[in-house]
C-alpha atoms as a PDB file:
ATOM      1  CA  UNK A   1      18.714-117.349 -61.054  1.00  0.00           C
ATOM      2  CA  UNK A   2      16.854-115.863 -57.508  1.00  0.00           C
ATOM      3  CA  UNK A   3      18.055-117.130 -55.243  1.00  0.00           C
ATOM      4  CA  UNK A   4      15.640-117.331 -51.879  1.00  0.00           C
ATOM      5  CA  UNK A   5      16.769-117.166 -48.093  1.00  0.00           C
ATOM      6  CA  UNK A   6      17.940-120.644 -46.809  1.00  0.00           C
ATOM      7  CA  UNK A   7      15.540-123.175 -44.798  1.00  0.00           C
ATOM      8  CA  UNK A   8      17.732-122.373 -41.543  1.00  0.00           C
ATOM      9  CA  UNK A   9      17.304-118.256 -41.883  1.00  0.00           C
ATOM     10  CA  UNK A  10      13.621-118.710 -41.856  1.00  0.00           C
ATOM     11  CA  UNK A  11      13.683-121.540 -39.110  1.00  0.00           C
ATOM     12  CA  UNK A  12      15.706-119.452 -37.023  1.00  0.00           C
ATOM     13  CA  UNK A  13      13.299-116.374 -37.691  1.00  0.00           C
ATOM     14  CA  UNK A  14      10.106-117.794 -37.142  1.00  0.00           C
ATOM     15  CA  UNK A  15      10.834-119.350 -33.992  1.00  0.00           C
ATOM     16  CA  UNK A  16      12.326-115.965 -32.596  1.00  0.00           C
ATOM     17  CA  UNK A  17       9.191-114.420 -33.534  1.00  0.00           C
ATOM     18  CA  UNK A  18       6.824-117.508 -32.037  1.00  0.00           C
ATOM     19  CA  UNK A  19       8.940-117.114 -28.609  1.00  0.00           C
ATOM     20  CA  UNK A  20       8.147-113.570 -28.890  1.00  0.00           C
ATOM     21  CA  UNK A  21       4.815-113.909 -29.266  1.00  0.00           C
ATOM     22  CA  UNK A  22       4.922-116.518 -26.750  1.00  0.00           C
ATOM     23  CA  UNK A  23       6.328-114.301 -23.809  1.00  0.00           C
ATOM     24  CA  UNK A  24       3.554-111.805 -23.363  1.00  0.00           C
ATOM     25  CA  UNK A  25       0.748-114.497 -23.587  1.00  0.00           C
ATOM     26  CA  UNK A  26       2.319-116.522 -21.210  1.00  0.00           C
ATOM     27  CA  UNK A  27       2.207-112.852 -18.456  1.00  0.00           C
ATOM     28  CA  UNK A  28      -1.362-112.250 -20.201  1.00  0.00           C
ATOM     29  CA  UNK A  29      -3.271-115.365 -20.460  1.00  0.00           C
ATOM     30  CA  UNK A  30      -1.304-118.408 -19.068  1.00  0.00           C
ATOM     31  CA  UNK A  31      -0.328-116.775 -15.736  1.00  0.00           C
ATOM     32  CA  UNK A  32      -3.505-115.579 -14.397  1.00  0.00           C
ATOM     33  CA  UNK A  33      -4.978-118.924 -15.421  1.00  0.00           C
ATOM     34  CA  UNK A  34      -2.758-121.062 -13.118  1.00  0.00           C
ATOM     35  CA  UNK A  35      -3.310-118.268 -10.242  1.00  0.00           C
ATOM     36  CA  UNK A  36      -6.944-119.520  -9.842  1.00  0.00           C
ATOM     37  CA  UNK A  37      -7.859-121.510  -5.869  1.00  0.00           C
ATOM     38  CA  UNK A  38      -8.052-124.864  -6.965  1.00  0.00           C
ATOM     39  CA  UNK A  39     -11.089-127.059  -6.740  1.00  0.00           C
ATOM     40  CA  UNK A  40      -9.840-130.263  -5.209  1.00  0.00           C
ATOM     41  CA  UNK A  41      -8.306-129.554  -2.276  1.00  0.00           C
ATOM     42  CA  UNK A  42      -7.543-131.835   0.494  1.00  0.00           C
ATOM     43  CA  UNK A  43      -5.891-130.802   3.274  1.00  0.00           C
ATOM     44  CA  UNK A  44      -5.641-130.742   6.900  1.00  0.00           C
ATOM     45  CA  UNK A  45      -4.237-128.734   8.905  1.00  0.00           C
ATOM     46  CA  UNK A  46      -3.510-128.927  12.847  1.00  0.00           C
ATOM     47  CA  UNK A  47      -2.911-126.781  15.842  1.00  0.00           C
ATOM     48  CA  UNK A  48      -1.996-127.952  19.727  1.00  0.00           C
ATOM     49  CA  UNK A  49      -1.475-126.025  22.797  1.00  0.00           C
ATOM     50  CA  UNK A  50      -2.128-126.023  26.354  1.00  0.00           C
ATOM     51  CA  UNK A  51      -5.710-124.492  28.021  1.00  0.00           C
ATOM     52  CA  UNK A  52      -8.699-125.050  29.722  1.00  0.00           C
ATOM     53  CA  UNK A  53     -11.938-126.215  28.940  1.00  0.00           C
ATOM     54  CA  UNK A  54     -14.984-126.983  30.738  1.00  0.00           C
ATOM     55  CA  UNK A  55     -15.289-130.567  31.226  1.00  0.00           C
ATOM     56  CA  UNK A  56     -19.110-131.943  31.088  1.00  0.00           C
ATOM     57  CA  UNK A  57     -18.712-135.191  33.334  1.00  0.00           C
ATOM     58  CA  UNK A  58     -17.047-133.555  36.185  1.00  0.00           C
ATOM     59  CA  UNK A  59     -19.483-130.467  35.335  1.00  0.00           C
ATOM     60  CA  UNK A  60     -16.543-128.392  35.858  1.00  0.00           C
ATOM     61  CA  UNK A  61     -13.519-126.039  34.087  1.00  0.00           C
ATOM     62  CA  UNK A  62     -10.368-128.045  33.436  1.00  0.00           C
ATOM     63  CA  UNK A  63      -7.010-126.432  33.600  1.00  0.00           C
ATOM     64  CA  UNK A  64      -3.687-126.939  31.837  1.00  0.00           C
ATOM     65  CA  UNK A  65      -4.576-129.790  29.173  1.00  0.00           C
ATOM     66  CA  UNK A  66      -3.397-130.229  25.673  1.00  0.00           C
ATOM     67  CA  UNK A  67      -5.666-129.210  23.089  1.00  0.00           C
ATOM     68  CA  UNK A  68      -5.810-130.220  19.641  1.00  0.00           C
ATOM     69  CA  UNK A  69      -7.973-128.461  17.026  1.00  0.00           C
ATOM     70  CA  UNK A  70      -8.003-129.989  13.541  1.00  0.00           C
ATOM     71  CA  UNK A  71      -8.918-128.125  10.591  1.00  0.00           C
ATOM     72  CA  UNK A  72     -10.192-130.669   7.416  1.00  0.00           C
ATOM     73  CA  UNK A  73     -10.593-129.029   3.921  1.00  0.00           C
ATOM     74  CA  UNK A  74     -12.281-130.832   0.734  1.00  0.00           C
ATOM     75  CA  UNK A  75     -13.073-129.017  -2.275  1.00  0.00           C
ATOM     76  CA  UNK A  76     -16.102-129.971  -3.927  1.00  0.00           C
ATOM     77  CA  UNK A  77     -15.307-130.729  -7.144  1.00  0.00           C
ATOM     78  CA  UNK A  78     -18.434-131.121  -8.851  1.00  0.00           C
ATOM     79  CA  UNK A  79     -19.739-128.169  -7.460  1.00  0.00           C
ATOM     80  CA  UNK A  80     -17.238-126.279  -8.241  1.00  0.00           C
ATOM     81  CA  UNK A  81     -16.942-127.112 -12.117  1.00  0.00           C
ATOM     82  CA  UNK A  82     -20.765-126.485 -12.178  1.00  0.00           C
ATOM     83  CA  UNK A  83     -20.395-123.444 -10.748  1.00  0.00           C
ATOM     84  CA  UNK A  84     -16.828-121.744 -11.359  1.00  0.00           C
ATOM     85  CA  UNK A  85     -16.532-121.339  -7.811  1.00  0.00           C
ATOM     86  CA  UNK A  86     -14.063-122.972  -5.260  1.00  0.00           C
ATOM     87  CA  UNK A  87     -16.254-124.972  -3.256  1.00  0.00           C
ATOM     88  CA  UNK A  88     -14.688-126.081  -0.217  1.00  0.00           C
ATOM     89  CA  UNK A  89     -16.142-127.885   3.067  1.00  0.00           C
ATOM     90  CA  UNK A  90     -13.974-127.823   6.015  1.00  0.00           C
ATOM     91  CA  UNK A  91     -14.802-129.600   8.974  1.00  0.00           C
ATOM     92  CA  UNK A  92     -13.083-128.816  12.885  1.00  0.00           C
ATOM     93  CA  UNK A  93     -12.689-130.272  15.744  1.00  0.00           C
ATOM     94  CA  UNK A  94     -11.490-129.157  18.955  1.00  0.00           C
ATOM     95  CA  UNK A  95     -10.528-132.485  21.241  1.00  0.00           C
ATOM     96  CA  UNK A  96      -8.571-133.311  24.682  1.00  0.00           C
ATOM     97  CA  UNK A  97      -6.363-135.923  25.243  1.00  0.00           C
ATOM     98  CA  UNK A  98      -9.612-138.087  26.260  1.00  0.00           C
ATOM     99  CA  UNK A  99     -11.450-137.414  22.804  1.00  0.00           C
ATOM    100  CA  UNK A 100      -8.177-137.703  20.623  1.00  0.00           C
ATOM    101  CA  UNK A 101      -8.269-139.508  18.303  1.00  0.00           C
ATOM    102  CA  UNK A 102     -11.716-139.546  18.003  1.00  0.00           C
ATOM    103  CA  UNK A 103     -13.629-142.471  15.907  1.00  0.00           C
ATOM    104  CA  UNK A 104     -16.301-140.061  15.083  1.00  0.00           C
ATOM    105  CA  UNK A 105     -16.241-136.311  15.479  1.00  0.00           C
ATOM    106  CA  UNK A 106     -18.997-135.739  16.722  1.00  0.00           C
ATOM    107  CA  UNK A 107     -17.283-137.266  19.797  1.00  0.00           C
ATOM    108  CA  UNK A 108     -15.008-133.582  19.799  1.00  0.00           C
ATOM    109  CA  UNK A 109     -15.130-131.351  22.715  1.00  0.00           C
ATOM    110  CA  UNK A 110     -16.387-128.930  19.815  1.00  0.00           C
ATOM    111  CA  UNK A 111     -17.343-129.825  15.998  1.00  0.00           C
ATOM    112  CA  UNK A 112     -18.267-127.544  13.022  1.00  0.00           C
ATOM    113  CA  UNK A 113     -18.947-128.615   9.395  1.00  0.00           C
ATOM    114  CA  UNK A 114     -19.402-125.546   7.038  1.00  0.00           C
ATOM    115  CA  UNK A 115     -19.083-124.920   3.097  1.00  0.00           C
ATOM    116  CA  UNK A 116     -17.169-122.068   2.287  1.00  0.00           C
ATOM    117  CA  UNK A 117     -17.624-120.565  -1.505  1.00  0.00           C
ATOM    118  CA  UNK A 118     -15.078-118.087  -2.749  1.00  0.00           C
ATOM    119  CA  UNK A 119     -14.311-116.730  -6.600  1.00  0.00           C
ATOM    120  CA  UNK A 120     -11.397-118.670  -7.639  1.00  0.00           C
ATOM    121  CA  UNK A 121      -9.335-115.495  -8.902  1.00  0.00           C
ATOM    122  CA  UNK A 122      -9.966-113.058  -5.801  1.00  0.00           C
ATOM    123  CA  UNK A 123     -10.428-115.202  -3.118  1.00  0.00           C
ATOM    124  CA  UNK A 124     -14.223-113.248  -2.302  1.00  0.00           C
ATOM    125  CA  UNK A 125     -16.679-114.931  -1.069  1.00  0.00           C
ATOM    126  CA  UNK A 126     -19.783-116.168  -3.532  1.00  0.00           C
ATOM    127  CA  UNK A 127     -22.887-116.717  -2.266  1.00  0.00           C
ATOM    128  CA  UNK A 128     -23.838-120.035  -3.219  1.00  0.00           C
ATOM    129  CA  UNK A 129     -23.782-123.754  -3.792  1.00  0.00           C
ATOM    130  CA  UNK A 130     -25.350-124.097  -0.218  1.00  0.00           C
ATOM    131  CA  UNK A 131     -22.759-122.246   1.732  1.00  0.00           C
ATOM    132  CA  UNK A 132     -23.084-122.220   5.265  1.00  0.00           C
ATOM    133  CA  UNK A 133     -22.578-120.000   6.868  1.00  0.00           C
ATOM    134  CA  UNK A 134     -22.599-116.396   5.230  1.00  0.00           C
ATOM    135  CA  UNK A 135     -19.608-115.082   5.179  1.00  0.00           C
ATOM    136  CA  UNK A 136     -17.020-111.790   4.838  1.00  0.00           C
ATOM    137  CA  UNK A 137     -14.286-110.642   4.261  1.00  0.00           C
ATOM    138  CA  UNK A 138     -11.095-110.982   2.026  1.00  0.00           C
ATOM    139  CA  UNK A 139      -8.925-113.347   3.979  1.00  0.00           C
ATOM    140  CA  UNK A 140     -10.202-116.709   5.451  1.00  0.00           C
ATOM    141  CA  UNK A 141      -8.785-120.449   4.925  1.00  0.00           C
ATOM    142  CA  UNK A 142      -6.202-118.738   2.350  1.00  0.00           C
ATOM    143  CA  UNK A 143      -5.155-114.980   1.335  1.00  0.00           C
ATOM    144  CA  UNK A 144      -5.725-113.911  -2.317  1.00  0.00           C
ATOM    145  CA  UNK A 145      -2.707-114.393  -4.572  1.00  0.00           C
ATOM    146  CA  UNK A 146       0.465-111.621  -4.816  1.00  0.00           C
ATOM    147  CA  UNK A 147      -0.839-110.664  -1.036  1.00  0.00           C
ATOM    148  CA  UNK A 148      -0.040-107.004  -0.228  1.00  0.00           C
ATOM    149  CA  UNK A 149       1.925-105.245   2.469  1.00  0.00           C
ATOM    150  CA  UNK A 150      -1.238-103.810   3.907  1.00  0.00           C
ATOM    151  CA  UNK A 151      -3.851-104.738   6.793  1.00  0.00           C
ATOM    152  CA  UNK A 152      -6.744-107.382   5.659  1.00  0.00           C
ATOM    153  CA  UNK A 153     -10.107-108.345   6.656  1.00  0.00           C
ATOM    154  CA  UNK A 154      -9.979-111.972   8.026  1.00  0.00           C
ATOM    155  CA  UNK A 155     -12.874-113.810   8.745  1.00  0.00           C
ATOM    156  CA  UNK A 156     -13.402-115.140  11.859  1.00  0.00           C
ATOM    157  CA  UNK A 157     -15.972-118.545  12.481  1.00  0.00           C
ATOM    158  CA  UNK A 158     -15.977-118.187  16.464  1.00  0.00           C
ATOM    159  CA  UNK A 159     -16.839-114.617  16.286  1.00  0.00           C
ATOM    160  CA  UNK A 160     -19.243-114.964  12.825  1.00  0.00           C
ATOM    161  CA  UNK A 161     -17.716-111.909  11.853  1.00  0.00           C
ATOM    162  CA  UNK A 162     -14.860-109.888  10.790  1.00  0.00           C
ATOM    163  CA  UNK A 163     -11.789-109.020  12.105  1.00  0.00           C
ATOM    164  CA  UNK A 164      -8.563-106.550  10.850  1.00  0.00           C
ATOM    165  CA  UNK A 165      -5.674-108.161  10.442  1.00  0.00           C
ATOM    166  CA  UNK A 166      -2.528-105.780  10.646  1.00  0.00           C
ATOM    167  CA  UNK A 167      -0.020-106.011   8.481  1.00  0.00           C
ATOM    168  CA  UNK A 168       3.196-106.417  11.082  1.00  0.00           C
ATOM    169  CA  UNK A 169       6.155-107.252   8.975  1.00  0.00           C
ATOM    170  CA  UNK A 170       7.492-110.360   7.714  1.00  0.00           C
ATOM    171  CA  UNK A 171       8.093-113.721   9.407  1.00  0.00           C
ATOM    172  CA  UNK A 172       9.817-116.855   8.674  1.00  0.00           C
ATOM    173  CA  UNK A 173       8.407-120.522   9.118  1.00  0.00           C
ATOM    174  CA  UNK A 174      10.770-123.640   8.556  1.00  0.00           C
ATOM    175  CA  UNK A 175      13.155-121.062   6.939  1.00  0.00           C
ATOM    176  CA  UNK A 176      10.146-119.673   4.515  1.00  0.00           C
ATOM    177  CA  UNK A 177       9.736-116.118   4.658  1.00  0.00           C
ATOM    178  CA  UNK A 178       6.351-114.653   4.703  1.00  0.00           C
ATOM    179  CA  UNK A 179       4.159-111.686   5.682  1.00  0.00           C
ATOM    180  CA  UNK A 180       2.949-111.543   8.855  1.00  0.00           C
ATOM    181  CA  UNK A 181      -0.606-110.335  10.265  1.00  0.00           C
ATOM    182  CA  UNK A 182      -1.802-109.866  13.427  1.00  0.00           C
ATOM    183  CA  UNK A 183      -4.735-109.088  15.195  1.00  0.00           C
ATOM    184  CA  UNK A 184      -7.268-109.771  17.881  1.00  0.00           C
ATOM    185  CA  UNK A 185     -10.867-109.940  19.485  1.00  0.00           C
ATOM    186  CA  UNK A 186     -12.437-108.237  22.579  1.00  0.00           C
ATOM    187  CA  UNK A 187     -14.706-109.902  24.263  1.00  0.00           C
ATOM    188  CA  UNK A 188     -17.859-110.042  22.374  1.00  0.00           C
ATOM    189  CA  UNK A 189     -20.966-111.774  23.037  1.00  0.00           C
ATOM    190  CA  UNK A 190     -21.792-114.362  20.061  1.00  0.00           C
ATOM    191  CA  UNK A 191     -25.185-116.101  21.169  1.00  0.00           C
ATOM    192  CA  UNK A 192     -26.750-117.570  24.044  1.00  0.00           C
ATOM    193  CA  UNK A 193     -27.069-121.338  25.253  1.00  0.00           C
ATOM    194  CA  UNK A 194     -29.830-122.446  27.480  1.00  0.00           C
ATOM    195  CA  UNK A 195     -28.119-124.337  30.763  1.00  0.00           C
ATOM    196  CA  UNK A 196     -29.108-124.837  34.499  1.00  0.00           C
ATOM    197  CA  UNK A 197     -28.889-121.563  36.076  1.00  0.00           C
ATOM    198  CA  UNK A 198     -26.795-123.285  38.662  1.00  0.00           C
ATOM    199  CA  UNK A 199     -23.995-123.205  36.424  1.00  0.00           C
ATOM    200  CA  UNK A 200     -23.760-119.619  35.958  1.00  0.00           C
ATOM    201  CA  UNK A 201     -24.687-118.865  39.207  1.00  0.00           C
ATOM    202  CA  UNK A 202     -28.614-118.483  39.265  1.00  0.00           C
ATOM    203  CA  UNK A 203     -29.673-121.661  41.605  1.00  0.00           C
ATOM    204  CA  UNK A 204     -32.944-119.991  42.253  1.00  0.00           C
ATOM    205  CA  UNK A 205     -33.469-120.891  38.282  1.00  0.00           C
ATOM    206  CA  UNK A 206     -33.541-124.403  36.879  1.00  0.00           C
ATOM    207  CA  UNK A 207     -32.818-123.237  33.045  1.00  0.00           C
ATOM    208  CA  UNK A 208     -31.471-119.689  31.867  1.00  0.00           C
ATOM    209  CA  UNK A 209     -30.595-118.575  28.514  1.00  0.00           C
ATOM    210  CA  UNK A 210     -27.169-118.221  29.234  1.00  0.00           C
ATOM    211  CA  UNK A 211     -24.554-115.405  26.907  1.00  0.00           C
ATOM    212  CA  UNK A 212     -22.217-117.186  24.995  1.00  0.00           C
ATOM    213  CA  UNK A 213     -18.932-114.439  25.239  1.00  0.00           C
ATOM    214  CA  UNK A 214     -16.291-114.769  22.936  1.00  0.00           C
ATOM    215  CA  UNK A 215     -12.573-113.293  22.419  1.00  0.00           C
ATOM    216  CA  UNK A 216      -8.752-113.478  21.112  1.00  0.00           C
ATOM    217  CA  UNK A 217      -5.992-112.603  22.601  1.00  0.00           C
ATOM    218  CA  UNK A 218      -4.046-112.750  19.664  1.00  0.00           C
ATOM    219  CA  UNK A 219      -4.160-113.930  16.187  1.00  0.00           C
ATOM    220  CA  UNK A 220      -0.756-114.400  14.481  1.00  0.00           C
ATOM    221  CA  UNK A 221      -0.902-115.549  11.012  1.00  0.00           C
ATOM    222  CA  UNK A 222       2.538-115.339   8.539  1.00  0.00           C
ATOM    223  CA  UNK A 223       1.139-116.472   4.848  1.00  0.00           C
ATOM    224  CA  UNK A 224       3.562-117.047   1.932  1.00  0.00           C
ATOM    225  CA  UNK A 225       3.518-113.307  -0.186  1.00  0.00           C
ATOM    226  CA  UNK A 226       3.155-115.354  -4.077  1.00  0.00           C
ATOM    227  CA  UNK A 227       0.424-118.133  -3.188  1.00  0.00           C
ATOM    228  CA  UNK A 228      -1.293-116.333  -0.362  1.00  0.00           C
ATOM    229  CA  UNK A 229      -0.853-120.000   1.473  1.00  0.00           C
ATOM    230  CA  UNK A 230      -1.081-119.819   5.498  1.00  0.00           C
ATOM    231  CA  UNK A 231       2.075-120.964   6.997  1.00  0.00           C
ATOM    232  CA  UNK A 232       1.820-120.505   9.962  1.00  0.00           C
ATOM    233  CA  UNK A 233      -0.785-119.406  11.965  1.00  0.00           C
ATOM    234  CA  UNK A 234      -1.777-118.550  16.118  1.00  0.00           C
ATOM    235  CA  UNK A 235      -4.754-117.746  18.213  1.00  0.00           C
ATOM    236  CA  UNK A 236      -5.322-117.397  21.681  1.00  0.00           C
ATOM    237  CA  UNK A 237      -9.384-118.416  22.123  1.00  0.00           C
ATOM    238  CA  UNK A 238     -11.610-117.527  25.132  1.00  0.00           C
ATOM    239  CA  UNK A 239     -15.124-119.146  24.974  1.00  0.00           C
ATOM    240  CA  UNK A 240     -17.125-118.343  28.392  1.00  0.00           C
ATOM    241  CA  UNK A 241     -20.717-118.178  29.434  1.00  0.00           C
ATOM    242  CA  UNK A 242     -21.937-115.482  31.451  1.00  0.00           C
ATOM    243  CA  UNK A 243     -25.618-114.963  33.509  1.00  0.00           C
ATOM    244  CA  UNK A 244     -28.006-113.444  31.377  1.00  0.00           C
ATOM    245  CA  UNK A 245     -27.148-109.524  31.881  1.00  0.00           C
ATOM    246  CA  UNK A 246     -24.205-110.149  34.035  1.00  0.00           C
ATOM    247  CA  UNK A 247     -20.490-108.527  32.926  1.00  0.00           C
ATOM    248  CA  UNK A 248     -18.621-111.054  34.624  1.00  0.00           C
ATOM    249  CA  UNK A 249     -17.511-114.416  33.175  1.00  0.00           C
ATOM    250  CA  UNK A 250     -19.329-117.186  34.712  1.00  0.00           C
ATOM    251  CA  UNK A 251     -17.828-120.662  33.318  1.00  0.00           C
ATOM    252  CA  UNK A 252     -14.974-121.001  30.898  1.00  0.00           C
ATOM    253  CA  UNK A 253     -15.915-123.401  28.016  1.00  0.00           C
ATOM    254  CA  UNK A 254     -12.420-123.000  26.176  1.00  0.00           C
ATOM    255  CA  UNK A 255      -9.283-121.124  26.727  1.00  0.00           C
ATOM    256  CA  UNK A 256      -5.885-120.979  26.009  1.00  0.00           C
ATOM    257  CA  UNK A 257      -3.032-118.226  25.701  1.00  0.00           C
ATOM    258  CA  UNK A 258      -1.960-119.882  22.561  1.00  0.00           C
ATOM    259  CA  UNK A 259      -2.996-122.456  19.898  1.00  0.00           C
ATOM    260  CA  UNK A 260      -0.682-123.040  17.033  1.00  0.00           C
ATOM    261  CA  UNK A 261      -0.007-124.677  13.821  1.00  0.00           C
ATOM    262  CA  UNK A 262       2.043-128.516  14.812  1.00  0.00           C
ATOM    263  CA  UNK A 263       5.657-128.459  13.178  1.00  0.00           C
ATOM    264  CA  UNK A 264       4.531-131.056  10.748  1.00  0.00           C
ATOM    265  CA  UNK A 265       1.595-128.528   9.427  1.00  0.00           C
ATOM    266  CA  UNK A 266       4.020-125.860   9.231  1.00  0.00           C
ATOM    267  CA  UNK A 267       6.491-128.180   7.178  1.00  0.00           C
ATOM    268  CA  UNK A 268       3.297-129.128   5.250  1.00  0.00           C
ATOM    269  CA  UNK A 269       2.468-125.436   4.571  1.00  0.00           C
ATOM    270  CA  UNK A 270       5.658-124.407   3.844  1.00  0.00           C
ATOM    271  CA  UNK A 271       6.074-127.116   1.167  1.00  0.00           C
ATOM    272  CA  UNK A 272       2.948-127.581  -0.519  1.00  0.00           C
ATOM    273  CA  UNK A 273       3.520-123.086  -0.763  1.00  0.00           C
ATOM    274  CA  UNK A 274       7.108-123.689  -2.263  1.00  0.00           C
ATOM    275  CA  UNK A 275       5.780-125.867  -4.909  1.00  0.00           C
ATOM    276  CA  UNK A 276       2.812-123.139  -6.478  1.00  0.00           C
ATOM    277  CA  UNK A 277       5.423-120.665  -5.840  1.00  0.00           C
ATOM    278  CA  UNK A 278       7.998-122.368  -8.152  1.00  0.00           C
ATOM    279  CA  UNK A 279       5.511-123.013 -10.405  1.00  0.00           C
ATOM    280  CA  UNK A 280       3.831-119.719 -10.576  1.00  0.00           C
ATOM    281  CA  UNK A 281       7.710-117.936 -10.874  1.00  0.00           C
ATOM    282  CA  UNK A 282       8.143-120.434 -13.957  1.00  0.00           C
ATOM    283  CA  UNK A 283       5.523-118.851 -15.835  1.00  0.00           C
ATOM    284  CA  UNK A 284       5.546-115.619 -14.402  1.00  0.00           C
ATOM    285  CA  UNK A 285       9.547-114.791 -14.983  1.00  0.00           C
ATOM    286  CA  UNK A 286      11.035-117.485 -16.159  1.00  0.00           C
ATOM    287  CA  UNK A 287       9.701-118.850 -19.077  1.00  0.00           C
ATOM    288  CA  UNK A 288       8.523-115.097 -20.251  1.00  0.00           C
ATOM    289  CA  UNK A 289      12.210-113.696 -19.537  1.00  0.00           C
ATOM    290  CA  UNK A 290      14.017-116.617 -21.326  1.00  0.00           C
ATOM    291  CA  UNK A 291      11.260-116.795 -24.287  1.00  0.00           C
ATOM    292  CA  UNK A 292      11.450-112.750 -24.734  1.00  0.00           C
ATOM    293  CA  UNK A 293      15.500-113.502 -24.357  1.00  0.00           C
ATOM    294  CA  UNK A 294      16.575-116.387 -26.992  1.00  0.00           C
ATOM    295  CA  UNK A 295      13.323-115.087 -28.982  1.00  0.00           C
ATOM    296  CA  UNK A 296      15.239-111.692 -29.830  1.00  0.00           C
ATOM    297  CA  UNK A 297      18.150-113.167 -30.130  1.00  0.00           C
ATOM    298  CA  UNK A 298      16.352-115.699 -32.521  1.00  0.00           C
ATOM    299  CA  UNK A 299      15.076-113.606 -34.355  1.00  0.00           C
ATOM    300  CA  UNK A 300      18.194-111.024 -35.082  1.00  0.00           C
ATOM    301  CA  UNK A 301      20.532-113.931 -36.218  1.00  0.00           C
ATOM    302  CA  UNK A 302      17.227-115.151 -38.238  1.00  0.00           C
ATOM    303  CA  UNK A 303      16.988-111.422 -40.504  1.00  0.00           C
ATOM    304  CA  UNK A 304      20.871-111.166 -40.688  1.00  0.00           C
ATOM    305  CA  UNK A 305      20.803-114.641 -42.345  1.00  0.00           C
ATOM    306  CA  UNK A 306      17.702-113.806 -44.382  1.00  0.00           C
ATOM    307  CA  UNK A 307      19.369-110.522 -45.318  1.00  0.00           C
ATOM    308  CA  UNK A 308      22.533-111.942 -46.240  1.00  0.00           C
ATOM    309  CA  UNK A 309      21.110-114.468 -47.901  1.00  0.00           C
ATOM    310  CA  UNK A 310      19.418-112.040 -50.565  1.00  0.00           C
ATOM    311  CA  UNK A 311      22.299-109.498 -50.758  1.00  0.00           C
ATOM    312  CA  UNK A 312      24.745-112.899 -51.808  1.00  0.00           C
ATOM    313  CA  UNK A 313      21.920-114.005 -54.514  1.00  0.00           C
ATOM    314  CA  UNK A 314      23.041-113.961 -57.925  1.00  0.00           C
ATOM    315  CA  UNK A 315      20.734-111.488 -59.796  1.00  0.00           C
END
């Protein structure tokens, strides 16, 4: 009588060979599946230092006051199913102690809503689903995944533009290590706003189209290397208004040496980073190394049995 291999041989052999199938597809196909932006976000982030800003009641700059600028971020979700895009709107406010907390924020100091549209596997922007405004560059809200030791193009709202990040090393937030970037602005003029001339100093004039100038004097971001998550980030704003022509600041709307992410949005950062990056490890190294791993070694002690099993069969 033939005698066939044994139920455990061929047990043991096809599960070393499904794990070993299993490994590559989960590099291939699984991986660069999870490492897509996701589409409903909602977050909110917050930075705090001390500055000036130009105070309309008293018509005049203020010096030396907290200010708090909160960044909120919802993803669209609809709009982002319908369109395979990341479709985010992110609303900020920049506030003093007298407008903080604000019921409404239209009530800010300062108060942008925009919609920002990037491809969920670069990070690059997509020109779409109403975005406002256009936009550049490869770095904004986020970095792209696997970030690289190399400078970046960040984009900058303030300055409607974009600026070069350098890449400066590596930093640690909360005890997270990261890359860091730096970079900044010269002044630059971004616009004009129509005021009494008195208040740039043109009295003779009732309105002028005053320049809107705008610079940083230093933009520190560190962002975590695996989820291209921000960690921590600085920047050191300078909003003025100058006379139409002049090269001379005239008022100072907002300015501050330097504006940073709270603890509590670092811890936030640091966290809600730690979490992707344990995930994306898992099925980036983990699970391929250990399937690849017990899948050979399934698979050997599988064909010994099977082979065993036919050289012991009576004949």
């Amino acid at each position: 009588m033939r005698r066939t291999a044994s139920p455990l041989s061929l047990i043991l052999l096809g599960a070393g060979v499904f794990l070993l199938v299993l490994a590559p597809l989960l590099v291939v196909h699984v991986l660069p599946e999870a490492k897509r932006t996701p589409l409903d976000v909602d977050t909110t982030t917050v930075f705090t230092g001390k500055g000036s800003y130009f105070d309309t009641k008293r018509l005049e700059t203020v010096r030396g006051r907290q200010i708090t600028i909160t960044r909120q971020v919802r993803g669209d979700v609809a709009d982002g199913v319908k369109s395979g895009n990341a479709v985010w709107d992110v609303s900020t406010s920049v506030d003093t102690d007298a407008t903080l907390p604000a019921s409404d924020t239209r009530d800010s100091l300062q108060w942008t809503l925009e919609r920002w549209v990037t491809d969920r596997r670069t990070n690059e922007p997509v020109h779409c689903c109403r975005e406002s405004p256009l936009f550049d560059g490869e770095a904004y809200l986020k970095f792209p995944f696997d970030v690289e030791e190399r400078d970046y193009r960040w984009w900058d709202g303030t300055l409607a533009g974009v600026v070069r990040l350098d890449h400066a090393g590596t930093g640690k937030v909360q005890g997270h290590k990261g890359l860091r970037f730096t970079g900044s602005v010269p002044a630059t003029r971004t616009g004009v706003r129509q005021v009494p001339g008195r208040l740039v100093g043109r009295p003779e004039t009732p309105q002028v189209l005053a320049e809107e100038w705008y610079a940083n004097s230093g933009i520190e971001l560190i962002v975590d290397q695996r989820t291209g998550r921000i960690l921590y980030a600085a920047i050191g704003p300078r909003k003025t208004l100058r006379a139409p022509g002049a090269d001379k600041d005239a008022v100072v709307l907002l300015s501050s040496e330097k504006i940073a992410f709270t603890e509590r949005t670092q811890r936030q950062q640091v966290r809600l980073a730690s979490a992707d990056g344990k995930r994306l490890k898992l099925l980036g190294t983990t699970l391929p190394l250990g399937a690849g791993v017990l899948g050979a070694l399934l698979t050997l002690v599988g064909a010994v049995l099977v082979f065993r099993g036919r050289l012991s069969a009576p004949r």
